[in-house]
Protein backbone atom coordinates (compact mmCIF):
# COMPACT_ATOMS: atom_id res chain seq x y z
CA UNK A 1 146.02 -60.77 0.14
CA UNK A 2 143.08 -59.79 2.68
CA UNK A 3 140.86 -56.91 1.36
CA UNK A 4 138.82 -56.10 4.22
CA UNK A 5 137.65 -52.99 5.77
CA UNK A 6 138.85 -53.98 9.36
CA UNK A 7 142.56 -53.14 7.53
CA UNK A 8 141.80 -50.08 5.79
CA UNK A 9 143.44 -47.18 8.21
CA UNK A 10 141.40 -44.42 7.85
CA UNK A 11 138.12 -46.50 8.29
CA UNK A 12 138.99 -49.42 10.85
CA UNK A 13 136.60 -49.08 13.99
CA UNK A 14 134.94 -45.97 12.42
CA UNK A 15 131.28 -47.48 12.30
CA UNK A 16 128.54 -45.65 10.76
CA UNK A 17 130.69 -42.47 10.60
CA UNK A 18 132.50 -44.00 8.04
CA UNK A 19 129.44 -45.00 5.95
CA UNK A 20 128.44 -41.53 6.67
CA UNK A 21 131.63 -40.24 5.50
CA UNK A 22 131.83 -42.37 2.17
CA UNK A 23 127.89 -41.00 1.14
CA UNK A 24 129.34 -37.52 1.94
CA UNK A 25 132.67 -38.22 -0.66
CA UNK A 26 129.98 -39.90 -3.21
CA UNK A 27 127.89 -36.67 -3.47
CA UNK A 28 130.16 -34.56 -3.51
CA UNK A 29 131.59 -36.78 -6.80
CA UNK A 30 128.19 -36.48 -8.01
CA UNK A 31 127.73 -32.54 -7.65
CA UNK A 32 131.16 -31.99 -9.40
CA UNK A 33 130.03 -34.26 -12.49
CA UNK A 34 127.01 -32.69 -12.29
CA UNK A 35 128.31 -29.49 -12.64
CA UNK A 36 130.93 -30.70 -15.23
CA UNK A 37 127.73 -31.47 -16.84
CA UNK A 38 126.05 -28.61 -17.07
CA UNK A 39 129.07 -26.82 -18.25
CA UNK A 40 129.16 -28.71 -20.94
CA UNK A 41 125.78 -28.58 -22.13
CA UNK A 42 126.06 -24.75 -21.60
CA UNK A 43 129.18 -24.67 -23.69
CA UNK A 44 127.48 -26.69 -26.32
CA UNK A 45 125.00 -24.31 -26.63
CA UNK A 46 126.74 -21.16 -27.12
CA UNK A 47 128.69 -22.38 -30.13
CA UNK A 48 125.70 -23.64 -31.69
CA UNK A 49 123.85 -20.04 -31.63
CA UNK A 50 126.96 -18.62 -32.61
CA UNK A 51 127.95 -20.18 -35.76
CA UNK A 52 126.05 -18.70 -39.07
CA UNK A 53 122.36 -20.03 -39.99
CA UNK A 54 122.63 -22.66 -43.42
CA UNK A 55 122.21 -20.82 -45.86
CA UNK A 56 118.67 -21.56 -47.99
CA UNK A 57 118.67 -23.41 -51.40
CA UNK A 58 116.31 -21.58 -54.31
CA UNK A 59 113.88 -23.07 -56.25
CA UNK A 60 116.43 -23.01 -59.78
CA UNK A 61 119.47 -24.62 -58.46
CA UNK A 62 120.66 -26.90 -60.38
CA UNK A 63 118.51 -26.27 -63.38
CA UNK A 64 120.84 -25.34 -65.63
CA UNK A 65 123.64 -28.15 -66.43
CA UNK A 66 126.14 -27.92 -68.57
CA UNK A 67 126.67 -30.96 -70.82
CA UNK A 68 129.15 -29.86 -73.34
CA UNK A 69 132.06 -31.75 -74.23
């Protein structure tokens, strides 16, 4: 089996406009995870800020225990 890129169809005797055209497909790939990125992070963020705040522990919990049998 020959891999070379003399057999490849849509690149044989393309040159530099095929280098040209694989840095053009590998941004692209790179914008769309960036952007799948920042939605996430952006998602991420809304639930946090929605979701109630802990609720705070007093100063007496837990200083009453019950110990009957």
């Amino acid at each position: 089996m020959n891999i070379s890129g003399s057999n490849l169809p849509a690149m044989s005797g393309m040159g530099q406009s095929g280098e040209v055209y694989s840095a053009s497909l590998a941004k692209k790939q790179q914008q769309a995870d960036g952007r799948a990125a920042l939605a996430l992070i952006e998602a991420a963020g809304s639930t946090a800020s929605a979701q109630s705040p802990a609720k705070s522990t007093t100063a007496s919990l837990g200083n009453n225990v019950n110990v009957y049998v």
